[in-house]
C-alpha atoms as a PDB file:
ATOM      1  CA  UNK A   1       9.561   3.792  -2.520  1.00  0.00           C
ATOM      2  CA  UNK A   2      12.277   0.869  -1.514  1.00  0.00           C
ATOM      3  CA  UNK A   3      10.902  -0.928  -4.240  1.00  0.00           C
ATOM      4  CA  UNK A   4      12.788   0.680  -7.057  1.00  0.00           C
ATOM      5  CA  UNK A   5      15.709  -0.311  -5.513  1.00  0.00           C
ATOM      6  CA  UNK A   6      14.819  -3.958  -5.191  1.00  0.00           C
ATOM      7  CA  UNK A   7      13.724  -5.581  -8.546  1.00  0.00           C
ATOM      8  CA  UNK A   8      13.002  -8.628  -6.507  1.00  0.00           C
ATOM      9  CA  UNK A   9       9.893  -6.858  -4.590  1.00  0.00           C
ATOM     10  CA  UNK A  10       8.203  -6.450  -7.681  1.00  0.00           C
ATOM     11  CA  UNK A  11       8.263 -10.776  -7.868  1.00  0.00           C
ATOM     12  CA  UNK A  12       5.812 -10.634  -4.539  1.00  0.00           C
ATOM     13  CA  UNK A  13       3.989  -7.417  -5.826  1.00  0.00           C
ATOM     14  CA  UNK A  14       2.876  -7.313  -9.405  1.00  0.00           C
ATOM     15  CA  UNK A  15       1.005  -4.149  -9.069  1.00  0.00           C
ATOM     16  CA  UNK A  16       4.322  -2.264  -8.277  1.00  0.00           C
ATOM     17  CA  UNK A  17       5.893  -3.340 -11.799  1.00  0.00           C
ATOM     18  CA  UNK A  18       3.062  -1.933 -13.402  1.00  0.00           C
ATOM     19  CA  UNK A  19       2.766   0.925 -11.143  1.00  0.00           C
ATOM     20  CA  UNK A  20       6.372   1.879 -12.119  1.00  0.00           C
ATOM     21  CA  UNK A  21       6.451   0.790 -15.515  1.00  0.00           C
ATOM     22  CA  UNK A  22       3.296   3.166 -16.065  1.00  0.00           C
ATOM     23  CA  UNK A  23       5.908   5.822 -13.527  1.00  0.00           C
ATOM     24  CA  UNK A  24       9.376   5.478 -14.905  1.00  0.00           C
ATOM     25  CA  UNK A  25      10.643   8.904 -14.477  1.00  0.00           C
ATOM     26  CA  UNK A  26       9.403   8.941 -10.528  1.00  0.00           C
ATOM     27  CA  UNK A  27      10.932   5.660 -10.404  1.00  0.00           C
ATOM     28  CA  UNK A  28      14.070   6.876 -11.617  1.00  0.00           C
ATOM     29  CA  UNK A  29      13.942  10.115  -9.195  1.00  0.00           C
ATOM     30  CA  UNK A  30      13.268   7.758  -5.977  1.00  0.00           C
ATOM     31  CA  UNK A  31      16.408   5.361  -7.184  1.00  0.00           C
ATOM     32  CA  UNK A  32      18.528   8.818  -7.424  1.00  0.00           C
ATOM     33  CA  UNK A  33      17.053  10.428  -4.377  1.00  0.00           C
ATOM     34  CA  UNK A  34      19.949  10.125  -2.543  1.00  0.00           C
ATOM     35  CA  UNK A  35      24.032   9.940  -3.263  1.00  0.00           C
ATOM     36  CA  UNK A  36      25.638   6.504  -2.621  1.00  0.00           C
ATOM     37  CA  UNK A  37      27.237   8.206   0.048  1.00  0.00           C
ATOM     38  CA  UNK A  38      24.061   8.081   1.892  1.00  0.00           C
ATOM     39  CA  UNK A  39      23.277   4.759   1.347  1.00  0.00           C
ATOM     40  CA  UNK A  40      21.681   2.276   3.768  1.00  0.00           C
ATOM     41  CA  UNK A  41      22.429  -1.200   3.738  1.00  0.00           C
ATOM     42  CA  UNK A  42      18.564  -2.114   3.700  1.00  0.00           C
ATOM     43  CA  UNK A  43      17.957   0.043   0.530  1.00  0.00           C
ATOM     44  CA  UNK A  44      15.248   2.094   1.660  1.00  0.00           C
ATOM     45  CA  UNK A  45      13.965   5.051   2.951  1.00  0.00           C
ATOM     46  CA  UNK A  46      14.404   4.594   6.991  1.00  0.00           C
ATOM     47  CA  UNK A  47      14.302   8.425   7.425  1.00  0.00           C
ATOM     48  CA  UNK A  48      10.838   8.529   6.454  1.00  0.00           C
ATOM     49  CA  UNK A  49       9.712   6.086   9.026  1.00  0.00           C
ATOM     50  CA  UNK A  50      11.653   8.148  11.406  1.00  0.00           C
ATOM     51  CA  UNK A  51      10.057  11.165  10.377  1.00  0.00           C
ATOM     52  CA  UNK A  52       6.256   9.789  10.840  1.00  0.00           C
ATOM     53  CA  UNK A  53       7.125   8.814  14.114  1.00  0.00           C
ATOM     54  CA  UNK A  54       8.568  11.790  14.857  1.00  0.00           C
ATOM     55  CA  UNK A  55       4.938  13.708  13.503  1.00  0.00           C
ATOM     56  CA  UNK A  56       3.010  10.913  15.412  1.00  0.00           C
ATOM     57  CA  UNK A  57       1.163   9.095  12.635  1.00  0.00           C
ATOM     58  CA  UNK A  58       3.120   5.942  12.554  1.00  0.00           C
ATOM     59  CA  UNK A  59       0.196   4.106  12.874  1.00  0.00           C
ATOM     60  CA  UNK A  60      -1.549   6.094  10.058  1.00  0.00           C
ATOM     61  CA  UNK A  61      -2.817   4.765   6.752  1.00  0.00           C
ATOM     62  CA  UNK A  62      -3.804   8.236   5.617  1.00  0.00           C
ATOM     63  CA  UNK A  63      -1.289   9.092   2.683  1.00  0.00           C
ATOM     64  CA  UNK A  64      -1.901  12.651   2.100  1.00  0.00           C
ATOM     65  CA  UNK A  65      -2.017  13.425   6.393  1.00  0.00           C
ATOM     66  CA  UNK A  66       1.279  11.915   5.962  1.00  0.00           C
ATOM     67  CA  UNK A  67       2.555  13.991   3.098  1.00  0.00           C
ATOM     68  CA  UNK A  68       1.394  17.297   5.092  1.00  0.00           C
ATOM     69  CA  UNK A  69       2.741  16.180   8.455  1.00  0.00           C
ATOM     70  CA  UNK A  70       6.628  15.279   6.959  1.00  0.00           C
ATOM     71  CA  UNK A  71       7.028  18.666   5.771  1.00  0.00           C
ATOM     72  CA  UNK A  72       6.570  20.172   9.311  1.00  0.00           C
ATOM     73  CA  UNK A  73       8.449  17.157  11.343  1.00  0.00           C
ATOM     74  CA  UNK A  74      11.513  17.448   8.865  1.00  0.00           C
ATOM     75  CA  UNK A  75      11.999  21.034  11.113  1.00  0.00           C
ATOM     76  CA  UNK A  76      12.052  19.366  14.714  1.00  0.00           C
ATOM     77  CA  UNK A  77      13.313  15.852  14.198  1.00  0.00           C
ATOM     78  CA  UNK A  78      16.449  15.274  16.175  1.00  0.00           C
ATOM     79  CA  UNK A  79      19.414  15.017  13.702  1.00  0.00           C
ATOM     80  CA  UNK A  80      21.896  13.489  15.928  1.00  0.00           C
ATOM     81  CA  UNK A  81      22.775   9.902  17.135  1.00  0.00           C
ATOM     82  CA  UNK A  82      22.616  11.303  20.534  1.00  0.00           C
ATOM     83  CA  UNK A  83      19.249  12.149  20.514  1.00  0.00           C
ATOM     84  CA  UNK A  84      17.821   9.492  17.602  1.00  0.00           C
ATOM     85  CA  UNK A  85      18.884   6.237  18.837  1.00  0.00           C
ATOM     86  CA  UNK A  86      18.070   3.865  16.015  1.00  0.00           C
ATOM     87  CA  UNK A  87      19.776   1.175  18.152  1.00  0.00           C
ATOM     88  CA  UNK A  88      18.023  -1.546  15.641  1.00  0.00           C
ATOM     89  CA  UNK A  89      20.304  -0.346  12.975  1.00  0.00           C
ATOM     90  CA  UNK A  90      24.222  -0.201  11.865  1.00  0.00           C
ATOM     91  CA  UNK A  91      26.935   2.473  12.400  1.00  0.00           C
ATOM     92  CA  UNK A  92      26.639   3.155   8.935  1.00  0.00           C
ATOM     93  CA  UNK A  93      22.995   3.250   8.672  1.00  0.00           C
ATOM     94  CA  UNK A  94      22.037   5.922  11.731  1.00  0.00           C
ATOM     95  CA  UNK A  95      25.059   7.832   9.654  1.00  0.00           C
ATOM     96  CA  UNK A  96      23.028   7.879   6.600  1.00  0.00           C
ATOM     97  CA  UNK A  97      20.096   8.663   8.149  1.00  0.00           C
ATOM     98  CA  UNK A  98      21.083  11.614  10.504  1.00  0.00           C
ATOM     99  CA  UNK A  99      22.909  12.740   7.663  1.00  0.00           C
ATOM    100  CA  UNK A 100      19.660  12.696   5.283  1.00  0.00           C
ATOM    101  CA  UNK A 101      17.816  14.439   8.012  1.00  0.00           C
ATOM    102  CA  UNK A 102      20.325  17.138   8.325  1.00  0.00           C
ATOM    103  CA  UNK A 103      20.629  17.744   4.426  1.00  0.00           C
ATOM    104  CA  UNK A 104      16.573  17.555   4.923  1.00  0.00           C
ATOM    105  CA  UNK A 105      16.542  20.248   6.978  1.00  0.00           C
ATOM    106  CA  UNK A 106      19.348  22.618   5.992  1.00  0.00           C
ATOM    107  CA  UNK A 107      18.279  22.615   2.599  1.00  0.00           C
ATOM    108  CA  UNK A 108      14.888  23.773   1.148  1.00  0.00           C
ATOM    109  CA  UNK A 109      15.309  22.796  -2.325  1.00  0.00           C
ATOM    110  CA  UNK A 110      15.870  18.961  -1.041  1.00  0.00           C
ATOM    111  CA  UNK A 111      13.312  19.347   1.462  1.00  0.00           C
ATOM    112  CA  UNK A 112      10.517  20.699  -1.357  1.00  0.00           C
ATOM    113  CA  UNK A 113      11.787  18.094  -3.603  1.00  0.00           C
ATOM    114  CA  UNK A 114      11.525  14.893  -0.784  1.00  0.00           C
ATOM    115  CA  UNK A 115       8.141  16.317   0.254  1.00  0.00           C
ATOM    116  CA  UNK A 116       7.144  16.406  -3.379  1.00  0.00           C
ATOM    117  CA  UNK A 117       8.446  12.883  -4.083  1.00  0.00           C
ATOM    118  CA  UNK A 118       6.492  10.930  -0.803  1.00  0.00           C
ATOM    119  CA  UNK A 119       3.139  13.172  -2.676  1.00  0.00           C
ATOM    120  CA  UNK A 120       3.514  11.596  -5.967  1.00  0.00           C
ATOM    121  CA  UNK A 121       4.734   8.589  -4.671  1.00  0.00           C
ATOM    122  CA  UNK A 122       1.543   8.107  -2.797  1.00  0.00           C
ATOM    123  CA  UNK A 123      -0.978   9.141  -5.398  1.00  0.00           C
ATOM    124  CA  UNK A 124       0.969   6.503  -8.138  1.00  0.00           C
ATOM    125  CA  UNK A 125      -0.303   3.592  -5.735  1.00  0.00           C
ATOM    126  CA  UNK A 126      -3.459   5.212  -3.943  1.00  0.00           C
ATOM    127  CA  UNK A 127      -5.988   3.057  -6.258  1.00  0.00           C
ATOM    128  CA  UNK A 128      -3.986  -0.392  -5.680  1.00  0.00           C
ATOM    129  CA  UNK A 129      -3.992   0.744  -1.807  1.00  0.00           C
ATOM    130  CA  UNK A 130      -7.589   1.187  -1.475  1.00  0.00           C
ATOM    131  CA  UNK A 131      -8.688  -1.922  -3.785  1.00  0.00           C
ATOM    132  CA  UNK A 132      -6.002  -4.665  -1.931  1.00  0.00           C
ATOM    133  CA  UNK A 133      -4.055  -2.898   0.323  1.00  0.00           C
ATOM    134  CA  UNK A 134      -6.324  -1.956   2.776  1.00  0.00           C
ATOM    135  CA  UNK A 135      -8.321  -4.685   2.893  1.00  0.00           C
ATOM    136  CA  UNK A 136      -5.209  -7.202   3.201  1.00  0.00           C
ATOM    137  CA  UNK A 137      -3.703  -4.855   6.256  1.00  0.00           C
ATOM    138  CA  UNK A 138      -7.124  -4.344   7.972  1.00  0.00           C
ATOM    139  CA  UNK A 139      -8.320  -8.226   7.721  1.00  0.00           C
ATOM    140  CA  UNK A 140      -4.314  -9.029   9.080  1.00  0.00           C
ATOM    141  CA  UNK A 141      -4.993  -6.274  12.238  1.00  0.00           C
ATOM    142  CA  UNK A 142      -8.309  -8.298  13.036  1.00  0.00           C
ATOM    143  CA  UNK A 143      -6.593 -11.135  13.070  1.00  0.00           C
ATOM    144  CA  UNK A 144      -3.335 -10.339  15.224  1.00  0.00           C
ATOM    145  CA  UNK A 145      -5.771  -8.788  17.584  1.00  0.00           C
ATOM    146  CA  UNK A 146      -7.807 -11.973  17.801  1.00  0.00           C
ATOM    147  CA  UNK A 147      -4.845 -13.411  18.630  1.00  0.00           C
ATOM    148  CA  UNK A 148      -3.582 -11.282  21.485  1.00  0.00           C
ATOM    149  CA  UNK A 149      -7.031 -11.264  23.136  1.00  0.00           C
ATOM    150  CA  UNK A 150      -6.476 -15.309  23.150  1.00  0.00           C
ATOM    151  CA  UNK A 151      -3.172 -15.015  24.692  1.00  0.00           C
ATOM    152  CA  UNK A 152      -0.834 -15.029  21.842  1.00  0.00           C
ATOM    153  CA  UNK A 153       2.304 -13.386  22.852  1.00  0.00           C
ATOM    154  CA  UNK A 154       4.108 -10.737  21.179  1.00  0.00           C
ATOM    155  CA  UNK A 155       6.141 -13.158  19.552  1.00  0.00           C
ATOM    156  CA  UNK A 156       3.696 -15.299  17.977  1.00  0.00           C
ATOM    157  CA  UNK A 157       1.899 -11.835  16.799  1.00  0.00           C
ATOM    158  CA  UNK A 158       4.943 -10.490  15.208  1.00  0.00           C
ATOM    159  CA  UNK A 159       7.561 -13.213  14.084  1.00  0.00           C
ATOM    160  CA  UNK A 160       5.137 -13.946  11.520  1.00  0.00           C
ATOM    161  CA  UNK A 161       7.922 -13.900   8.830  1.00  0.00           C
ATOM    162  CA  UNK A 162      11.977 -14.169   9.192  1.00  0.00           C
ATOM    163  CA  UNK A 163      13.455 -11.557  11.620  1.00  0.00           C
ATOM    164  CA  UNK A 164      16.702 -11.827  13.209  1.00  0.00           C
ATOM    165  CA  UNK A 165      17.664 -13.237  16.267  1.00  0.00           C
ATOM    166  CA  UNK A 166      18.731  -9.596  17.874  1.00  0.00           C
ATOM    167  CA  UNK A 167      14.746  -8.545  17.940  1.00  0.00           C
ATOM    168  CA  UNK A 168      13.872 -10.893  21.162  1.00  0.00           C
ATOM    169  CA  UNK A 169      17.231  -9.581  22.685  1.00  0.00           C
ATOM    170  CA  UNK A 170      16.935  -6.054  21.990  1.00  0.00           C
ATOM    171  CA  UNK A 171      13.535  -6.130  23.338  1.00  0.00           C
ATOM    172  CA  UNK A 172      14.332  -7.771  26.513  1.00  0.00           C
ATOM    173  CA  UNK A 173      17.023  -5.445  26.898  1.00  0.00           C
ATOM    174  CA  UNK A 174      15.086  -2.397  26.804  1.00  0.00           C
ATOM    175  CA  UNK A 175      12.768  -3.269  30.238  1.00  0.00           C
ATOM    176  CA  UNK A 176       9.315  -2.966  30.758  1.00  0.00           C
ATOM    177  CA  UNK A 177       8.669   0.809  29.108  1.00  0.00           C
ATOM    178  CA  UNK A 178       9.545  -0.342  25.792  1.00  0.00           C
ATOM    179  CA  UNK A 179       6.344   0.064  23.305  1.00  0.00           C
ATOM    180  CA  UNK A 180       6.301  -2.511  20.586  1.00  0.00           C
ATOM    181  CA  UNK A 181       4.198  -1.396  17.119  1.00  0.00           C
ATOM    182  CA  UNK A 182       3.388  -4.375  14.519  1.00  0.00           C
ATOM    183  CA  UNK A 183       2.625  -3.368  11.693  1.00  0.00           C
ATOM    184  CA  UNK A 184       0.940  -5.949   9.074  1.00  0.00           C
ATOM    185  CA  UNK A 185       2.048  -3.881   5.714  1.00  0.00           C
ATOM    186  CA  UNK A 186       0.977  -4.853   2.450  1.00  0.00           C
ATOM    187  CA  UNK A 187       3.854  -3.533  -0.193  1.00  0.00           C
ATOM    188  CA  UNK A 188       6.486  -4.613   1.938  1.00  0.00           C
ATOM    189  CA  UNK A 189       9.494  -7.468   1.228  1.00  0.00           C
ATOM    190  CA  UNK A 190      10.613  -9.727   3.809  1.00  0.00           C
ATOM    191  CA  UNK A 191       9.637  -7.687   6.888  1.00  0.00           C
ATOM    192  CA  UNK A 192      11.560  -5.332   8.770  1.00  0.00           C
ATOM    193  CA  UNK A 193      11.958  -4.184  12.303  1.00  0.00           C
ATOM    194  CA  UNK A 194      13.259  -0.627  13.485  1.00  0.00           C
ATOM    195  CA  UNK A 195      14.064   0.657  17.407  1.00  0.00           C
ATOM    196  CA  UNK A 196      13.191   4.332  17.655  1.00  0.00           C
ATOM    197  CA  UNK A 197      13.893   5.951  20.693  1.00  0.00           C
ATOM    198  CA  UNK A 198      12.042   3.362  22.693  1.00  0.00           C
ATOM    199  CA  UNK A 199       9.689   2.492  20.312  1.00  0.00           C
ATOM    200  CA  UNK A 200      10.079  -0.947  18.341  1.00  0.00           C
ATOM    201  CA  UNK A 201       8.385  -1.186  15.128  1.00  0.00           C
ATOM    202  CA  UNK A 202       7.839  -4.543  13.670  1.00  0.00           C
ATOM    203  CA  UNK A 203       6.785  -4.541   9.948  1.00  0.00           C
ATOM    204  CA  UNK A 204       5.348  -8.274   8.780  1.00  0.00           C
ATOM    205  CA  UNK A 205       3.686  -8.966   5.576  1.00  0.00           C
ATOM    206  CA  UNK A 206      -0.134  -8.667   5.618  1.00  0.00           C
ATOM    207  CA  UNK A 207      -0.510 -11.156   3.302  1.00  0.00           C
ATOM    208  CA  UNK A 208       0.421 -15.108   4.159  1.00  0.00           C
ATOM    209  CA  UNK A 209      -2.396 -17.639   3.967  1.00  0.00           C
ATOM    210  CA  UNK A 210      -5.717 -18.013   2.249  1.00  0.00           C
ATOM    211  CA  UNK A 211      -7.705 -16.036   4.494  1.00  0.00           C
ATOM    212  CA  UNK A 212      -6.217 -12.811   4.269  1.00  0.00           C
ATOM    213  CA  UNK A 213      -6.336 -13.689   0.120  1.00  0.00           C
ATOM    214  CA  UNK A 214      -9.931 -13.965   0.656  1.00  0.00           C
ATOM    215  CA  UNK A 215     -10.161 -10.901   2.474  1.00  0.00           C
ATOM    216  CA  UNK A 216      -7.899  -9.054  -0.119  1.00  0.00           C
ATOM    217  CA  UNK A 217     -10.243 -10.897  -3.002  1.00  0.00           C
ATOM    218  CA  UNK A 218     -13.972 -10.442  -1.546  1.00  0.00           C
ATOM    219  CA  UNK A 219     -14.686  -7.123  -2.798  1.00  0.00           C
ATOM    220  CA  UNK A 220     -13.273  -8.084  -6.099  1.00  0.00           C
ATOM    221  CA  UNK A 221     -15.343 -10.836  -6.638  1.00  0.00           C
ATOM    222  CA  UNK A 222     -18.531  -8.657  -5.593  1.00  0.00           C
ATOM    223  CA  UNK A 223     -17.361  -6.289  -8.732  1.00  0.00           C
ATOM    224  CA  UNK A 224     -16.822  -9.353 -10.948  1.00  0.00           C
ATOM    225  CA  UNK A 225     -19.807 -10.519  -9.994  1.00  0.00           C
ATOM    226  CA  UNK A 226     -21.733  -7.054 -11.095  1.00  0.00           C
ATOM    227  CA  UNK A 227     -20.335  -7.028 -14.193  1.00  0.00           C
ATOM    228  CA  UNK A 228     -21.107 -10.466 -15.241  1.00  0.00           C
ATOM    229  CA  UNK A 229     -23.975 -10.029 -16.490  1.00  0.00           C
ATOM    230  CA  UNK A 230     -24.066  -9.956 -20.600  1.00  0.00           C
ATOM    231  CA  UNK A 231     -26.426  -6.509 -20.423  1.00  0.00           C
ATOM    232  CA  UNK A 232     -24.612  -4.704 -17.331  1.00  0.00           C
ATOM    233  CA  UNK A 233     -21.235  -5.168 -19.046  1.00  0.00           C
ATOM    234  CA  UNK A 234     -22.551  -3.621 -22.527  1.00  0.00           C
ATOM    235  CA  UNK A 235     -23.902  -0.429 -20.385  1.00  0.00           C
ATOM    236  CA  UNK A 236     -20.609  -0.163 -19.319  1.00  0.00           C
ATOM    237  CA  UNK A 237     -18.708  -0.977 -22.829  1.00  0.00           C
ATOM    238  CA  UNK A 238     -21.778   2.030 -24.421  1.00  0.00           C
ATOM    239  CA  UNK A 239     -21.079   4.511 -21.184  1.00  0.00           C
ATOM    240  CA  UNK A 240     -17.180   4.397 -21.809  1.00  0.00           C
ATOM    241  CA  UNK A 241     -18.133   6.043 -25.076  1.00  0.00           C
ATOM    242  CA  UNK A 242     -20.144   9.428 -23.097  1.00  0.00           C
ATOM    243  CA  UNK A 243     -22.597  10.167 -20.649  1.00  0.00           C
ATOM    244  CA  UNK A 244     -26.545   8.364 -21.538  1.00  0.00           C
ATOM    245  CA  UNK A 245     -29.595   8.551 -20.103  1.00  0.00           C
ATOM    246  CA  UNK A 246     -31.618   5.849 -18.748  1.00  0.00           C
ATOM    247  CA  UNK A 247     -33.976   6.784 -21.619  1.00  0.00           C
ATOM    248  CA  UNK A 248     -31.382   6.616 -24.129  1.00  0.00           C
ATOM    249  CA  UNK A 249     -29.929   2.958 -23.120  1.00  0.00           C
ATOM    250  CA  UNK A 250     -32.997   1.484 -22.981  1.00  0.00           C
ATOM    251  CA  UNK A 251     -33.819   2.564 -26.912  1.00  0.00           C
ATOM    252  CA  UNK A 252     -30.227   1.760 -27.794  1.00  0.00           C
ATOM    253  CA  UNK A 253     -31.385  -1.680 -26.007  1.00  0.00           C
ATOM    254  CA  UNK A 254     -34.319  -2.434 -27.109  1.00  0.00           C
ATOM    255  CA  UNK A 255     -35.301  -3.041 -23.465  1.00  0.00           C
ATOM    256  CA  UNK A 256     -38.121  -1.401 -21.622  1.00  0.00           C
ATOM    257  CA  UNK A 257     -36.924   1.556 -18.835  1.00  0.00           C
ATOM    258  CA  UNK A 258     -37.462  -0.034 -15.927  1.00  0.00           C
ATOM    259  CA  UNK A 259     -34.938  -3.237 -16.564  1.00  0.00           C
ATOM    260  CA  UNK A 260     -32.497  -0.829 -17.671  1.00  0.00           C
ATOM    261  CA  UNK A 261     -33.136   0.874 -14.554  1.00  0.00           C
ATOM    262  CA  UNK A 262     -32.587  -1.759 -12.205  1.00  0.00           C
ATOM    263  CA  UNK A 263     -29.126  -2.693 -14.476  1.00  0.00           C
ATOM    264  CA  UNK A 264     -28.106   0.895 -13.347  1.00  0.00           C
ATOM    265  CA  UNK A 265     -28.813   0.765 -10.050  1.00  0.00           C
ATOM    266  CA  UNK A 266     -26.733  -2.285  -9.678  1.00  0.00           C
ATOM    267  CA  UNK A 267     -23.504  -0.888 -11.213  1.00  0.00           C
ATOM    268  CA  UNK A 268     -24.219   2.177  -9.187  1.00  0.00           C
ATOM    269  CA  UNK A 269     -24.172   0.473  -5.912  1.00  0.00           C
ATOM    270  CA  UNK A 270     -20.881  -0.962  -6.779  1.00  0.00           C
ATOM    271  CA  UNK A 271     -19.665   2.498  -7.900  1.00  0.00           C
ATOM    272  CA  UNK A 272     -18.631   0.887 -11.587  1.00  0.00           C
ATOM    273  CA  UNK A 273     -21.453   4.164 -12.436  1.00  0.00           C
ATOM    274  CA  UNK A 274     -22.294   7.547 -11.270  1.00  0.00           C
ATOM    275  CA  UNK A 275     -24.293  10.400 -12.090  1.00  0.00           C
ATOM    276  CA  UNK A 276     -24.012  13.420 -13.891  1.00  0.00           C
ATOM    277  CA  UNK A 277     -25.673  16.375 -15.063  1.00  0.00           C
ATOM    278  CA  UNK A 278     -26.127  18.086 -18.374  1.00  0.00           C
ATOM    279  CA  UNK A 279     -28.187  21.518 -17.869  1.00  0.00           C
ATOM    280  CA  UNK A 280     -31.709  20.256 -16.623  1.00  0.00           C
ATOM    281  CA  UNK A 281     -30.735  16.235 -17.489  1.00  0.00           C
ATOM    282  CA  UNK A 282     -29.319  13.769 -15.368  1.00  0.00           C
ATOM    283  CA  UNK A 283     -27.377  10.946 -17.461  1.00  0.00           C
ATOM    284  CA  UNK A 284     -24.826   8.304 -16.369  1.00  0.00           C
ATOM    285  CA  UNK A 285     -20.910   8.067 -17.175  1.00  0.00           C
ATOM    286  CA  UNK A 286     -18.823   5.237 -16.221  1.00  0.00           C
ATOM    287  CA  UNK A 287     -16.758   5.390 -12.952  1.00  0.00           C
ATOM    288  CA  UNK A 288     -13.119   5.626 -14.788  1.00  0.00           C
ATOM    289  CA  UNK A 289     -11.469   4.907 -11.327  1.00  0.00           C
ATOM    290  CA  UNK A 290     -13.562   2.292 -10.309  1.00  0.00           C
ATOM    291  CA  UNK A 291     -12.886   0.727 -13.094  1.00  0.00           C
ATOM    292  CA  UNK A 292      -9.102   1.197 -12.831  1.00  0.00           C
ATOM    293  CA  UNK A 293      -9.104  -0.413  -9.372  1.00  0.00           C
ATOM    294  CA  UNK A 294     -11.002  -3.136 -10.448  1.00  0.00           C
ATOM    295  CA  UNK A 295      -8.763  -4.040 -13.236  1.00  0.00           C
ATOM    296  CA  UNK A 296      -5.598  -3.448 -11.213  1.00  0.00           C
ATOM    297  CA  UNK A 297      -6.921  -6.103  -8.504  1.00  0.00           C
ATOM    298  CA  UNK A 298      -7.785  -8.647 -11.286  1.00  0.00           C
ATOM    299  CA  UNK A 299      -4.535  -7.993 -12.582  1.00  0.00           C
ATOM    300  CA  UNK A 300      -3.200  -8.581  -9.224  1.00  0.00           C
ATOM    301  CA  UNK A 301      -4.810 -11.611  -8.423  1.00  0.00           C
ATOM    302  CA  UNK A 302      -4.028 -13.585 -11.803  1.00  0.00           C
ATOM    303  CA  UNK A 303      -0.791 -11.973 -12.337  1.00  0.00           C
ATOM    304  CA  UNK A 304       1.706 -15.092 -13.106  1.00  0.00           C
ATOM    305  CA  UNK A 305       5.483 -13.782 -11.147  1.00  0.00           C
ATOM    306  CA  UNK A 306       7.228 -17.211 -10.424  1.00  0.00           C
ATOM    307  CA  UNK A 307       7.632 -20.689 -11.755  1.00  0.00           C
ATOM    308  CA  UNK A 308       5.469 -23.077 -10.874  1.00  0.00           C
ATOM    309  CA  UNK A 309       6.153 -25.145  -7.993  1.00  0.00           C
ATOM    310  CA  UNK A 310       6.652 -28.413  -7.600  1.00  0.00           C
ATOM    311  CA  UNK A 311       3.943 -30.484  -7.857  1.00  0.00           C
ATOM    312  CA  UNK A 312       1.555 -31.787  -4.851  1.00  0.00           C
ATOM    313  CA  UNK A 313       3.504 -34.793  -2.893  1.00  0.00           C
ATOM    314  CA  UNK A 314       6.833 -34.333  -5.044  1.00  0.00           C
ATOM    315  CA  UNK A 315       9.874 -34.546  -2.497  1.00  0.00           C
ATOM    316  CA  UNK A 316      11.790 -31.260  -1.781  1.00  0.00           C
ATOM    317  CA  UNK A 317      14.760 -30.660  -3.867  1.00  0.00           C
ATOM    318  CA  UNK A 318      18.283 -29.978  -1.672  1.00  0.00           C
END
């Protein structure tokens, strides 16, 4: 959602340009969500974050639990600097953000149309999520963990990006209750790092060297790999058309029934094929969403969004 306010995120994210340029009127509603007035100097959506906390699913990656749960939290969240510290942000920020939760609550048409918003929002990037997302923040949790078990400290876990200096401090400060959350996040910028009522929440990128690429780019290959193959690809390319039999490819093949079979039941494992029925007959379509995912990671992976660098052993320019 804080990406259509900040053109440079789509630089690190490719998918997002695509997923908004395929979504420009949600786009547009997200970027005029909220007055200037009630503006935060980050350019996001902190009241959200507030609000899963507040429901208890911080640590959730399940979009629609999190569209259901906002609606219901939006009623109960404190609305008042007294009782919503936010100590992590400015004056002017808790302002905003009380005073978005308070026009939240007080007003049903708002609070329909922000529930409504965080819904579509989600189901615009649910196929990217589940093809690189997921992957990328699950392979980064393994390896934080790994890290902790061989006595990394919190520090080396979370500061895997810039943060300001205030984070160490603040934590310090807050004794030996204080809970710290990190939270390796795929679609986000820079990082970010929030204080909510005793609860720190450190947001680093999930993404950063070539093993969490590899994690993000394993499944994709296994897809690439499946479709490959000169015959698999043309069952696909004939599927896209309408539903076949097994029977029917293997005449439109010239290929006896049991090779054909075995093609199948390769793109079936990797879910590029399913079944259907017609009456008494079974007969195969093509996965359209499967497909979709696998394109948008390809996409993803060879998308070209900077210059290239210098090259190897040329000196750093001032």
């Amino acid at each position: 959602m804080a990406s259509t306010l900040h053109p440079d995120w789509l630089d690190d994210h490719p998918t997002l340009g695509r997923i908004w340029a395929r979504n420009p009127e949600l786009a547009e509603e997200l970027r005029t969500l909220w007055p200037p007035e009630l503006a935060t100097e980050c350019g996001g959506f902190l009241e959200l974050i507030v609000l899963a906390h507040h429901a208890g699913i911080l640590s959730s990656t399940d979009g629609p639990g999190l569209v259901e749960a906002i609606a219901g939290a939006i009623a109960t969240v404190p609305n008042d600097t007294r009782r919503l510290s936010l100590r992590s942000e400015t004056d002017q920020d808790r302002r905003a953000v009380v005073s978005r939760l308070a026009q939240l609550r007080r007003s049903k048409v708002r609070r329909e149309r922000y529930v409504t918003l965080v819904g579509r929002t989600w189901e615009a990037i649910r196929d990217d999520w589940e093809a690189s997302g997921r992957p990328s923040v699950e392979h980064a949790v393994r390896s934080r963990r790994r890290e902790l078990e061989a006595g990394a400290s919190w520090q080396d876990v979370a500061d895997k990006f810039c943060f300001s200096d205030n984070l160490s401090s603040m934590v310090g400060s807050m004794g030996a209750n204080v809970r710290l959350v990190v939270v390796p996040a795929y679609y986000t910028h820079k990082g970010m790092w929030v204080e909510l009522n005793g609860t720190v929440v450190v947001g680093v990128r999930s993404e950063g060297d070539s093993a969490v690429a590899r994690a993000r780019t394993e499944r994709l290959a296994r897809l690439l790999k499946t479709v490959s193959d000169p015959t698999r690809l043309a069952i696909l390319d004939t599927l896209r058309r309408g539903p076949r039999s097994v029977t029917e490819l293997a005449e439109a093949f010239s290929l006896a029934q049991p090779t054909v079979s075995n093609h199948v039941k390769v793109l079936r494992d990797a879910g590029l094929v399913v079944d259907t029925r017609e009456g008494r007959r079974r007969r195969l379509m093509v996965n359209t969403d499967e497909i979709d995912r696998m394109v948008c990671g390809l996409q993803d992976v060879l998308a070209v969004t900077a210059e290239p660098g210098p090259a190897a052993g040329a000196a750093p320019q001032a």
